[in-house]
N, C-alpha and C. Protein backbone atom coordinates (compact mmCIF):
# COMPACT_ATOMS: atom_id res chain seq x y z
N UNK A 1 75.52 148.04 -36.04
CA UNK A 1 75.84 146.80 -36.71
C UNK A 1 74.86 145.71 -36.30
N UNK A 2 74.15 145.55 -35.18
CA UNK A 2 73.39 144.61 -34.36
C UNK A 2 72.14 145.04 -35.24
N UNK A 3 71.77 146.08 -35.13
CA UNK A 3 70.42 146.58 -35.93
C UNK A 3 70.27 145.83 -37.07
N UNK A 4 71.54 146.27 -37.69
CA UNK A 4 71.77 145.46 -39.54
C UNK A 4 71.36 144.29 -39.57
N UNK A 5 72.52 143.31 -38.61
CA UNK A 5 71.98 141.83 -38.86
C UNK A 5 71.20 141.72 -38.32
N UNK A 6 70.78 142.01 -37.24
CA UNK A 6 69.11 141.39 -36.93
C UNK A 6 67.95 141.41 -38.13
N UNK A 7 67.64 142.77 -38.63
CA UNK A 7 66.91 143.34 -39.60
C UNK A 7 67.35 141.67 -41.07
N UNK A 8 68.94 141.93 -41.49
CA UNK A 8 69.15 141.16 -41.99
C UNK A 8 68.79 139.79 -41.97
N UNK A 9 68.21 138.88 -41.40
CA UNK A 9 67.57 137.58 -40.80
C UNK A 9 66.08 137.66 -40.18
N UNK A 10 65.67 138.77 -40.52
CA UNK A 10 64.40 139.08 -40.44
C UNK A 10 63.68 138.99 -38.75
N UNK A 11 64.96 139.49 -38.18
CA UNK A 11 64.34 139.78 -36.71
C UNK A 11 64.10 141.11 -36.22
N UNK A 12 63.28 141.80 -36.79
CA UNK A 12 62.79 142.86 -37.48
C UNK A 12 62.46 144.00 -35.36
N UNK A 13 61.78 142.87 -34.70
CA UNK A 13 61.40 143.82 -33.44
C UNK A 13 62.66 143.94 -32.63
N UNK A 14 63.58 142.66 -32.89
CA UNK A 14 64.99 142.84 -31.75
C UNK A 14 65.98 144.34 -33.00
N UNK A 15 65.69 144.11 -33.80
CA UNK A 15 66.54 145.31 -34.66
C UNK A 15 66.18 146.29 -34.63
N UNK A 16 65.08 146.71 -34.19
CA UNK A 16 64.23 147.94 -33.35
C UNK A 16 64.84 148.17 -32.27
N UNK A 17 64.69 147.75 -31.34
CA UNK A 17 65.48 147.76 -29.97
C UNK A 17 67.16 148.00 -29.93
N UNK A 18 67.79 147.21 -30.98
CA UNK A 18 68.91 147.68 -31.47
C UNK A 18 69.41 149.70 -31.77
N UNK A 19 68.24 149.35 -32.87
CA UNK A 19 68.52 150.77 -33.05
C UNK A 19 68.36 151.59 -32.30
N UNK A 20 67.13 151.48 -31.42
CA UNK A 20 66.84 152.83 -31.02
C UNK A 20 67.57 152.43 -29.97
N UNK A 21 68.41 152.20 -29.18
CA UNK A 21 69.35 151.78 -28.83
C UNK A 21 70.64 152.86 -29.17
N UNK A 22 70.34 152.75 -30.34
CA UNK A 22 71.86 153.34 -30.96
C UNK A 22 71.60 154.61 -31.20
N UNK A 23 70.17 155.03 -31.39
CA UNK A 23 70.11 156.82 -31.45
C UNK A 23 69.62 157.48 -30.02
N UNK A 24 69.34 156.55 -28.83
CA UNK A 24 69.66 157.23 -27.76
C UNK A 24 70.81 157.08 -27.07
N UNK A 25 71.85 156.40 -27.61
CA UNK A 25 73.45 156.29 -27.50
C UNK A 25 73.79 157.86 -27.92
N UNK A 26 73.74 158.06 -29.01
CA UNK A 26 74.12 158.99 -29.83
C UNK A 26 73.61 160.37 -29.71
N UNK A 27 72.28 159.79 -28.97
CA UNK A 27 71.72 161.69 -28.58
C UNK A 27 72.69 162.06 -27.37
N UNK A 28 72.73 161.22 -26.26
CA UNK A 28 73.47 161.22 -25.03
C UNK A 28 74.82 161.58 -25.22
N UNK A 29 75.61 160.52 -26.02
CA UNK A 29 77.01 161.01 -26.91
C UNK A 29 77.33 162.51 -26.68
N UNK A 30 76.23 163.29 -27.44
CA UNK A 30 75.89 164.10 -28.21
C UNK A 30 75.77 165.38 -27.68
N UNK A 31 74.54 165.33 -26.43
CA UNK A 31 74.46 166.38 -25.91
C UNK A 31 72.98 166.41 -26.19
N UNK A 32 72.43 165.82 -27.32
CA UNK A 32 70.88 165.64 -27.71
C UNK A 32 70.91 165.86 -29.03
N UNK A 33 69.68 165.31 -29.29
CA UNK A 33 69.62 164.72 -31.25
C UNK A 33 70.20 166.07 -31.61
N UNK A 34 69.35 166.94 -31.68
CA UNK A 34 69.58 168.03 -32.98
C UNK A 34 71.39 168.37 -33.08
N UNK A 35 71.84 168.06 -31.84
CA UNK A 35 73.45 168.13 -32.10
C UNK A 35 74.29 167.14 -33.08
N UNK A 36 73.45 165.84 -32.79
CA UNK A 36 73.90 164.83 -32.86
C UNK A 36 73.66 165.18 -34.40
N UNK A 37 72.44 165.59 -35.03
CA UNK A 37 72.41 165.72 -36.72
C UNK A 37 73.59 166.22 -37.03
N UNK A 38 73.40 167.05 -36.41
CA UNK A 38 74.35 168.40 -37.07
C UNK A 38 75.97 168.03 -37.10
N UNK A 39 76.57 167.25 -35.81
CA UNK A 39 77.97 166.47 -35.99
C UNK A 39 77.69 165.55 -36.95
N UNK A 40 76.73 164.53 -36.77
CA UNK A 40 76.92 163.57 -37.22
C UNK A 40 75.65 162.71 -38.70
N UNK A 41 75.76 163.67 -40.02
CA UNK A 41 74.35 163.41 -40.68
C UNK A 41 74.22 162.28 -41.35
N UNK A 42 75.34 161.46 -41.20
CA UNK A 42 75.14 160.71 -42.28
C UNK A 42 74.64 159.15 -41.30
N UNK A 43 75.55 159.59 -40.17
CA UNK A 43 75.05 158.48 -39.25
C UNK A 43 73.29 158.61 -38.63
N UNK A 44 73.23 159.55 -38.80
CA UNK A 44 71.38 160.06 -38.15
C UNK A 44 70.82 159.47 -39.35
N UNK A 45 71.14 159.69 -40.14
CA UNK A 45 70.21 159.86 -41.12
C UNK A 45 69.88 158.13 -41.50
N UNK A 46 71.44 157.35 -41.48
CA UNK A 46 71.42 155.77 -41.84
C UNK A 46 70.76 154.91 -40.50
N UNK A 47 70.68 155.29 -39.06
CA UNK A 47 70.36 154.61 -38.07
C UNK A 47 69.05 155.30 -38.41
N UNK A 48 68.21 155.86 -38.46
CA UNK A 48 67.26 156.65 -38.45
C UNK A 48 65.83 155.77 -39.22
N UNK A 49 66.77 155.55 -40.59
CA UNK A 49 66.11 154.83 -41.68
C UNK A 49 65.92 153.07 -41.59
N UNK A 50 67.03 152.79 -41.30
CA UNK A 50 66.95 151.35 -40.68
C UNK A 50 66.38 151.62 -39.34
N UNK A 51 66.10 152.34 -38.45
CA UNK A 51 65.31 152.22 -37.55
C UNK A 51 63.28 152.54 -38.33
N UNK A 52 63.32 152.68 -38.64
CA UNK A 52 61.73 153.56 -39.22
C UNK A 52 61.90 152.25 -40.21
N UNK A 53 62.29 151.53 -41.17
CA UNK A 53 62.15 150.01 -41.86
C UNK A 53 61.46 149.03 -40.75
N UNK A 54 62.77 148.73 -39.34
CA UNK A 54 62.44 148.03 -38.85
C UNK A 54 60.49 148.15 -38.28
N UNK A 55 60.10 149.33 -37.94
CA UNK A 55 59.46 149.51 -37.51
C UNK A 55 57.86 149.65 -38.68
N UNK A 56 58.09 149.00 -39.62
CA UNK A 56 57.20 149.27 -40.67
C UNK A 56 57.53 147.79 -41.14
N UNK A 57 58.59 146.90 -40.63
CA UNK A 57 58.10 145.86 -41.21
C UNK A 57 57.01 144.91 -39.58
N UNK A 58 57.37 145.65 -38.53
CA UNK A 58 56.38 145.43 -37.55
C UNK A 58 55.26 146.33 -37.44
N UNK A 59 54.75 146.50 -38.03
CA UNK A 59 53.59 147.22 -38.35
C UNK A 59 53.10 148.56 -37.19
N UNK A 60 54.53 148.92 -36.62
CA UNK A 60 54.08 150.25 -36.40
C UNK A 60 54.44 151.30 -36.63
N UNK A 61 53.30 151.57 -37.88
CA UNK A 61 53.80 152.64 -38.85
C UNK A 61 53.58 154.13 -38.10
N UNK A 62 52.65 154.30 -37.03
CA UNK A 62 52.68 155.71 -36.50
C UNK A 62 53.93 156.28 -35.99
N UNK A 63 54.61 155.12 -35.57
CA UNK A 63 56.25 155.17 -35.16
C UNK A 63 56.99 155.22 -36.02
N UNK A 64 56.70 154.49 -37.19
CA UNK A 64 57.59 155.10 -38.11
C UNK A 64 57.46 156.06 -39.03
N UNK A 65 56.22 156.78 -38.55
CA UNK A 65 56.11 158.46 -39.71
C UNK A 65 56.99 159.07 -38.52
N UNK A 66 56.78 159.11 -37.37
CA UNK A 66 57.92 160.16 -36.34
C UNK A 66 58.96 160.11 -36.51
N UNK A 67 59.70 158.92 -36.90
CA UNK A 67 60.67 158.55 -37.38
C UNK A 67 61.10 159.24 -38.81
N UNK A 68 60.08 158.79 -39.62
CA UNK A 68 60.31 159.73 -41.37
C UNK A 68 60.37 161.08 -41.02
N UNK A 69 59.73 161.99 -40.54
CA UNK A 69 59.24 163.27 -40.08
C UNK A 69 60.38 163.45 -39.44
N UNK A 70 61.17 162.88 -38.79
CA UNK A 70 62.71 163.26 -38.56
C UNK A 70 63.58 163.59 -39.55
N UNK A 71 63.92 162.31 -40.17
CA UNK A 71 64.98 162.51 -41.25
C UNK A 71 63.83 163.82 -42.67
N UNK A 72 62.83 164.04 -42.57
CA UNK A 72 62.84 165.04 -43.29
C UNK A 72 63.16 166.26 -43.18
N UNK A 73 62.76 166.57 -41.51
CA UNK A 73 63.16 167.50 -40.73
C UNK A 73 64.75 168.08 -40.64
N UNK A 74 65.04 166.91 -40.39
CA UNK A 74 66.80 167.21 -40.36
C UNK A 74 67.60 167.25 -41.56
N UNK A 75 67.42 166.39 -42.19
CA UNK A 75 68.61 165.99 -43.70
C UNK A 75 68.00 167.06 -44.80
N UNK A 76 69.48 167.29 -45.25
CA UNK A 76 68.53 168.34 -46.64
C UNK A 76 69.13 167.07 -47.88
N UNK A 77 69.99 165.96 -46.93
CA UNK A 77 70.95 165.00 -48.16
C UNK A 77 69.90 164.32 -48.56
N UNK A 78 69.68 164.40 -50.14
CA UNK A 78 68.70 163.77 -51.17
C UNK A 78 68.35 162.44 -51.44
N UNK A 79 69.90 161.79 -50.05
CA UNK A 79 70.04 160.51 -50.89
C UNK A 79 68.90 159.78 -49.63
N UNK A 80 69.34 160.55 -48.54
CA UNK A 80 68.43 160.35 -47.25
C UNK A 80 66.90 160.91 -47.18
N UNK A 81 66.28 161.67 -48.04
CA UNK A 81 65.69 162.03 -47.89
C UNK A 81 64.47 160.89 -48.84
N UNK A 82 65.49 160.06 -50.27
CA UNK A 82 64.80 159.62 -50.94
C UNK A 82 64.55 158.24 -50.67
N UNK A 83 65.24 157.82 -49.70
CA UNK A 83 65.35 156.46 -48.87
C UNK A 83 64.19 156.49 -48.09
N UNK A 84 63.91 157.66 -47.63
CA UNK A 84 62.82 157.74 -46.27
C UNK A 84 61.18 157.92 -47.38
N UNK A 85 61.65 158.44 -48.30
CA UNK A 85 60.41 158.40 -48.89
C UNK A 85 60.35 157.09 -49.63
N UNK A 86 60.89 156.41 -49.67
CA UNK A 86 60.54 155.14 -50.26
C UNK A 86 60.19 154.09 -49.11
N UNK A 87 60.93 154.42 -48.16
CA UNK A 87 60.24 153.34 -46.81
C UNK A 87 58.70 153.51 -46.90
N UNK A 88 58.24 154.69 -46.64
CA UNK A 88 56.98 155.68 -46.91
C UNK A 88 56.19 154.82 -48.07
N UNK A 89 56.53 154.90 -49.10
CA UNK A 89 55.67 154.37 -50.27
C UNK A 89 55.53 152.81 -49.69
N UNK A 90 56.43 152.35 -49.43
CA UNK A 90 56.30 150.64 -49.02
C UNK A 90 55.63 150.38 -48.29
N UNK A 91 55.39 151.45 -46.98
CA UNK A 91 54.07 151.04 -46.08
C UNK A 91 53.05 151.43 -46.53
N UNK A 92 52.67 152.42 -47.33
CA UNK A 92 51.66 152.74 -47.65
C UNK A 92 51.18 151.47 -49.02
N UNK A 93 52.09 150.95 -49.42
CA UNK A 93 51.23 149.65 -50.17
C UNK A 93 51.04 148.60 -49.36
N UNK A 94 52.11 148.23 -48.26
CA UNK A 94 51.72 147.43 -47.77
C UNK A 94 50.02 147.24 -46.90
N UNK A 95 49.80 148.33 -46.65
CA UNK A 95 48.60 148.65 -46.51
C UNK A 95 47.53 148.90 -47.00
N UNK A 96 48.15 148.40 -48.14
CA UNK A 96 46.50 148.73 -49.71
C UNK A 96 46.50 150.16 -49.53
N UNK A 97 47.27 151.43 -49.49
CA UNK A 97 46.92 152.51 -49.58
C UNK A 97 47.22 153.25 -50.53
N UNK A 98 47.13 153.21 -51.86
CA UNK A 98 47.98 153.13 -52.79
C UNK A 98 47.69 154.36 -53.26
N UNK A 99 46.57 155.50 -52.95
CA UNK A 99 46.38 156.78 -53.35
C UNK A 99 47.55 157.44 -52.72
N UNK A 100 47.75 157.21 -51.36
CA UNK A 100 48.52 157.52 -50.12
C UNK A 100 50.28 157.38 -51.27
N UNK A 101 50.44 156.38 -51.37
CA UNK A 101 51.65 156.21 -51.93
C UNK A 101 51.77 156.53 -53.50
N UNK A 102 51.02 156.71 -54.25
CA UNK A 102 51.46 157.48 -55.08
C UNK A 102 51.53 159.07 -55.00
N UNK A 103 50.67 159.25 -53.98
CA UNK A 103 50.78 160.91 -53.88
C UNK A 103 52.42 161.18 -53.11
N UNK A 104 52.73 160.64 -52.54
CA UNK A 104 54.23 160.26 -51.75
C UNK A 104 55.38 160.17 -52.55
N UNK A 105 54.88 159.12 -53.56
CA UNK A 105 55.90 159.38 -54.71
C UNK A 105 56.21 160.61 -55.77
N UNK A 106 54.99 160.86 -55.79
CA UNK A 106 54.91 162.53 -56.61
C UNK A 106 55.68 163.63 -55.78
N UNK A 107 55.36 163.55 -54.74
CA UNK A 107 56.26 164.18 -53.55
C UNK A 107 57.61 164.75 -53.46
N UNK A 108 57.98 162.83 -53.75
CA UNK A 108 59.46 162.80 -53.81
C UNK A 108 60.42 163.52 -55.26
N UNK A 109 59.55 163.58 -56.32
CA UNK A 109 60.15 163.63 -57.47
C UNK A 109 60.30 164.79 -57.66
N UNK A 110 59.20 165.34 -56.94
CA UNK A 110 58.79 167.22 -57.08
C UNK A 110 60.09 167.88 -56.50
């Protein structure tokens, strides 16, 4: 919830810290991530994505492909999978990379 509103008011690096916050709560919880998917996908998949946003609206996107490269890894749910590819397309324009993000979008549709 801290993640949300921070992110929400555009305090984008404390909503980082939030989150990841909340998915090493949850690995620990857990026993460790890959458990934690597997109990819990819908929550991995929503902290996951708002974590990898926050981290792409602070421009560190290498952190947030490890981040994407998760939820692709784990989720087969379409709805999560098409969220993460759209974070994806957004950094890649934000970056003038726009070959990058349309090939991303073709990706997604395929």
């Amino acid at each position: 919830v801290a993640g949300k509103k921070a992110m929400g008011i555009s305090a984008f690096r404390q909503a980082g810290v939030y989150l990841q916050t909340a998915i090493r709560f949850i690995e620990e919880a857990n026993g460790g991530l890959d458990i934690a998917w597997v109990k819990h996908p819908d929550f991995c998949v929503n902290i996951h994505q708002a974590y990898a946003e926050s981290l792409s609206c602070c421009g560190e996107f290498d952190d947030m492909h490890k981040i994407l490269d998760k939820i692709f890894q784990c989720t087969t749910c379409k709805e999560g999978r098409m969220n993460a590819y759209a974070t994806l397309v957004d950094a890649y324009g934000a970056r003038d990379k726009f070959v990058e993000a349309f090939g991303t979008g073709f990706r997604a549709l395929a």
